[in-house]
N, C-alpha and C. Protein backbone atom coordinates (compact mmCIF):
# COMPACT_ATOMS: atom_id res chain seq x y z
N UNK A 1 0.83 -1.19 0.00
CA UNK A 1 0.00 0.00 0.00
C UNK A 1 0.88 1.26 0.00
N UNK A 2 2.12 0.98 1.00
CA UNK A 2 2.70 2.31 0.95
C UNK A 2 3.61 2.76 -0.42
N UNK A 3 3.85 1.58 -1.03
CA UNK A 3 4.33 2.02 -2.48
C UNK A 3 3.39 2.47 -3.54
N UNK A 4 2.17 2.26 -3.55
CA UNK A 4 1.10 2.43 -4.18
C UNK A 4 1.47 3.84 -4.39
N UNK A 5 1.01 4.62 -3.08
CA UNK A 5 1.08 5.94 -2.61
C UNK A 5 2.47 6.47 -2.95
N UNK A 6 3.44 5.76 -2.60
CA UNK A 6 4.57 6.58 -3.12
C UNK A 6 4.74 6.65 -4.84
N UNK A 7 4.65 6.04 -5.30
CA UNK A 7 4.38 5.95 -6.71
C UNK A 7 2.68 7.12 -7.25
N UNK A 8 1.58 7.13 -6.57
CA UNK A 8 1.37 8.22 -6.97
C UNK A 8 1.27 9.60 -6.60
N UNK A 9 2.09 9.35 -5.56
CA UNK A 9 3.11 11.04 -5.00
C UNK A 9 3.71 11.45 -6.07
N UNK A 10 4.75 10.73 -6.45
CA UNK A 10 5.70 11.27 -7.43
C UNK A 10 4.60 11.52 -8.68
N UNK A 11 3.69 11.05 -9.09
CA UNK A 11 3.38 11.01 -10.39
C UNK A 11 2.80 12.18 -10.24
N UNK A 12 2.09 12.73 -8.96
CA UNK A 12 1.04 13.94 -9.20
C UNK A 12 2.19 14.71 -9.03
N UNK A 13 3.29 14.88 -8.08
CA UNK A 13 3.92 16.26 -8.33
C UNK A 13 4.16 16.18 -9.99
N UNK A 14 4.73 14.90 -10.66
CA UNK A 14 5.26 15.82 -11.71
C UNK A 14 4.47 15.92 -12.94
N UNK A 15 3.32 15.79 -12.90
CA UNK A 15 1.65 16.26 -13.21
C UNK A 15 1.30 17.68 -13.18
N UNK A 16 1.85 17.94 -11.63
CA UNK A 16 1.15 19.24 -11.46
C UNK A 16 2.48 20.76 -11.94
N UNK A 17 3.40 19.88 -12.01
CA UNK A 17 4.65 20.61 -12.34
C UNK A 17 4.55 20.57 -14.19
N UNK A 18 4.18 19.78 -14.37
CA UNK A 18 3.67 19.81 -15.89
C UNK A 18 2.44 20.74 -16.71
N UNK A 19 1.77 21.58 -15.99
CA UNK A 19 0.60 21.92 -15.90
C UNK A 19 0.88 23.31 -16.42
N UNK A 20 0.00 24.64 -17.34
CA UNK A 20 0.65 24.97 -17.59
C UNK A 20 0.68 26.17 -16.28
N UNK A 21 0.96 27.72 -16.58
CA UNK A 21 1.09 28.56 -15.69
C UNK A 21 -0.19 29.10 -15.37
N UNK A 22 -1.22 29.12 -14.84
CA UNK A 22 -2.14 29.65 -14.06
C UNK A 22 -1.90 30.88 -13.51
N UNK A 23 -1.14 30.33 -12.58
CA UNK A 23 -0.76 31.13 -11.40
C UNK A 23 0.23 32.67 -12.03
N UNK A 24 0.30 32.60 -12.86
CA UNK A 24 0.96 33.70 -13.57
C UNK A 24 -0.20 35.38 -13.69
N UNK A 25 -1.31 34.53 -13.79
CA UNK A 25 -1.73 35.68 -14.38
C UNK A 25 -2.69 36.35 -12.79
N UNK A 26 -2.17 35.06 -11.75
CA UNK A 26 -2.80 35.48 -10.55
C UNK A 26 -1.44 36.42 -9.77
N UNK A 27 -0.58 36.21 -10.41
CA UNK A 27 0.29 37.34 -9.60
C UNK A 27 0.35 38.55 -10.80
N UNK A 28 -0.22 38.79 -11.88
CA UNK A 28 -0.50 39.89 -12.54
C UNK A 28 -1.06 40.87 -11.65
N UNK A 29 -2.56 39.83 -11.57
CA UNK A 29 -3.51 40.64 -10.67
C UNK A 29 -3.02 41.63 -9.33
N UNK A 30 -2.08 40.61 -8.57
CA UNK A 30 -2.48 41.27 -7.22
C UNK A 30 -1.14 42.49 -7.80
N UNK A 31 -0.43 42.26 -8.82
CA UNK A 31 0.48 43.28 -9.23
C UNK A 31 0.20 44.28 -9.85
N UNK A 32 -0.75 44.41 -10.21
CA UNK A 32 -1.66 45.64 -11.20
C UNK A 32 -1.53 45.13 -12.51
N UNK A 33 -1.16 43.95 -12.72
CA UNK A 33 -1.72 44.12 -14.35
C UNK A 33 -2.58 43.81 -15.14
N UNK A 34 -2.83 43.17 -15.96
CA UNK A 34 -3.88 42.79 -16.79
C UNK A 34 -5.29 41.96 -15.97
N UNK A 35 -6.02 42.19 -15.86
CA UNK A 35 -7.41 41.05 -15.41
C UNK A 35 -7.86 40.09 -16.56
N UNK A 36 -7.08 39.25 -16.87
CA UNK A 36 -7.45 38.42 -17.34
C UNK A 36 -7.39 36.75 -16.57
N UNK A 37 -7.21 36.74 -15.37
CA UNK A 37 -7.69 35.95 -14.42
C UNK A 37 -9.30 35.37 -14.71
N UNK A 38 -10.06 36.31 -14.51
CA UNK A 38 -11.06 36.01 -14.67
C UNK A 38 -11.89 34.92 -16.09
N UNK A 39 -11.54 35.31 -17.18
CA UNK A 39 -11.83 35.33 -18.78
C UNK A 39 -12.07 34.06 -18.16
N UNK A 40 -13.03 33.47 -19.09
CA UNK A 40 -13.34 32.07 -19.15
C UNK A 40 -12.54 31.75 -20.28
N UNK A 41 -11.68 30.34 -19.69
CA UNK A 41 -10.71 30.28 -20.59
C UNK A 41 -11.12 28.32 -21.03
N UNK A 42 -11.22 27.90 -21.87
CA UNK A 42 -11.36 26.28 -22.06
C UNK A 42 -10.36 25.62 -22.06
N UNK A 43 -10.33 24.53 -21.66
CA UNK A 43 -8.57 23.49 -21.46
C UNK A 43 -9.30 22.58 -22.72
N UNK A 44 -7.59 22.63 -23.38
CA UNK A 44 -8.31 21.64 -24.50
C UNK A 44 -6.64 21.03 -25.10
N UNK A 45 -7.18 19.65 -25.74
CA UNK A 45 -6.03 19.21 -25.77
C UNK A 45 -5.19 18.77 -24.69
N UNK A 46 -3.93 18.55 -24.85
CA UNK A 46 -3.66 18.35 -23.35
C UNK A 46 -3.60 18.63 -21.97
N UNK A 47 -3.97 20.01 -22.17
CA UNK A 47 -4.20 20.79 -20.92
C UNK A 47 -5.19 19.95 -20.20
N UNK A 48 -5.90 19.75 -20.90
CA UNK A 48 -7.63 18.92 -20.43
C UNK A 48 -7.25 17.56 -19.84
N UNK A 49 -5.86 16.66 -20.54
CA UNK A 49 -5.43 15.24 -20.52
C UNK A 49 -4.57 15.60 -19.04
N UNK A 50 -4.06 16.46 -18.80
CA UNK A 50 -3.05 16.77 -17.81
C UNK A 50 -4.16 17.07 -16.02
N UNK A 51 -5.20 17.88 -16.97
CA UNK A 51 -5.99 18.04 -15.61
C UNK A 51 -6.89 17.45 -15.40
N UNK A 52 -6.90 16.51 -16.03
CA UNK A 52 -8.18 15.55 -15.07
C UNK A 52 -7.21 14.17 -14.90
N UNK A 53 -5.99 14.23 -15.34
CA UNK A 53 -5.08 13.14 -14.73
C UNK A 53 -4.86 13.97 -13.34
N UNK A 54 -4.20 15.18 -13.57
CA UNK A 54 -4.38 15.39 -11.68
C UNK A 54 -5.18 15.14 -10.67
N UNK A 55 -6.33 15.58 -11.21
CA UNK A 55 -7.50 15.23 -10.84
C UNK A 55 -7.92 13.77 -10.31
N UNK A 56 -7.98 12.83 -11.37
CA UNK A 56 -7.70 11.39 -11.20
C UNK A 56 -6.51 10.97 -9.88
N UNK A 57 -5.13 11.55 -10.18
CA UNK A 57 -4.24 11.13 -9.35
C UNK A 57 -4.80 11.57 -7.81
N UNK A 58 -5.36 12.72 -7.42
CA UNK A 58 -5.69 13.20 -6.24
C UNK A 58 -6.58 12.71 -5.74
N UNK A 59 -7.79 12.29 -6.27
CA UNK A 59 -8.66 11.72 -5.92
C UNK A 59 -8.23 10.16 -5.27
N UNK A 60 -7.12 9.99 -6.39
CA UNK A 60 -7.22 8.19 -6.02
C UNK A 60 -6.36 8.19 -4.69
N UNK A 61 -5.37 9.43 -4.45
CA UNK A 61 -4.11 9.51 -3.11
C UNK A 61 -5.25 9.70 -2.12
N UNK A 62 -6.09 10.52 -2.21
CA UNK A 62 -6.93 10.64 -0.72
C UNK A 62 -7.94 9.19 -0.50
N UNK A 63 -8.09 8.83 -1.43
CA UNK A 63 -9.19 7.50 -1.07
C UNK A 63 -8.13 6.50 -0.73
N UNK A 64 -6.65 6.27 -0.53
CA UNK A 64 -6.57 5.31 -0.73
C UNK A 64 -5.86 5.47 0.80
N UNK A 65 -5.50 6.67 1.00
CA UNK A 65 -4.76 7.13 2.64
C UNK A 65 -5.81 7.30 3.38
N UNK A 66 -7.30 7.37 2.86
CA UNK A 66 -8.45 7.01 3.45
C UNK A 66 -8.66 5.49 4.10
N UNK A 67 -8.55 4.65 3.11
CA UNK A 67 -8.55 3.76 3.45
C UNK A 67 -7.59 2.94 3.92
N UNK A 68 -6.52 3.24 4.26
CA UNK A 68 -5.33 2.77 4.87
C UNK A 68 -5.32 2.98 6.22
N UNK A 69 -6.35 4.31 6.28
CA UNK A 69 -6.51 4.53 8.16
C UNK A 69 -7.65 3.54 8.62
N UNK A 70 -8.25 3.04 7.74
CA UNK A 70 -8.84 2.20 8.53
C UNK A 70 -8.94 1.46 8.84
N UNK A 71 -7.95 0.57 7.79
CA UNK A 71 -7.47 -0.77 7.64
C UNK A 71 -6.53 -0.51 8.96
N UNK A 72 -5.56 -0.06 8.91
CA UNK A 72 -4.50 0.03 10.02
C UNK A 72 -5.04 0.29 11.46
């Protein structure tokens, strides 16, 4: 079990390190520049393959350290 988890530790960091910059346009904001934070923006292509594998990966790390506390 605990390799399970260690194996998808590593995979979501380098998932989420793969992802693209978000957070870029959230330090625009609090910097004065552009508001385009907001814009509805669509993930497509791999952006879309990348975030619902995070997604996937996170979901499956908490259910499974879920269930390891109870087993244990």
């Amino acid at each position: 079990m605990e390799t399970v988890l260690l194996i998808i530790s590593i995979l979501l960091i380098i998932i989420v390190l793969l992802q693209s910059g978000k957070a870029e346009s959230a330090a625009q904001i609090i910097s004065g520049g552009s508001s385009e934070l907001f814009t509805q923006r669509k993930e497509r292509g791999s952006e879309l393959v990348i975030s619902r594998l995070t997604l996937l990966l996170g979901l499956s790390f908490f259910l499974i350290c879920l269930i390891s506390t109870f087993i244990s």
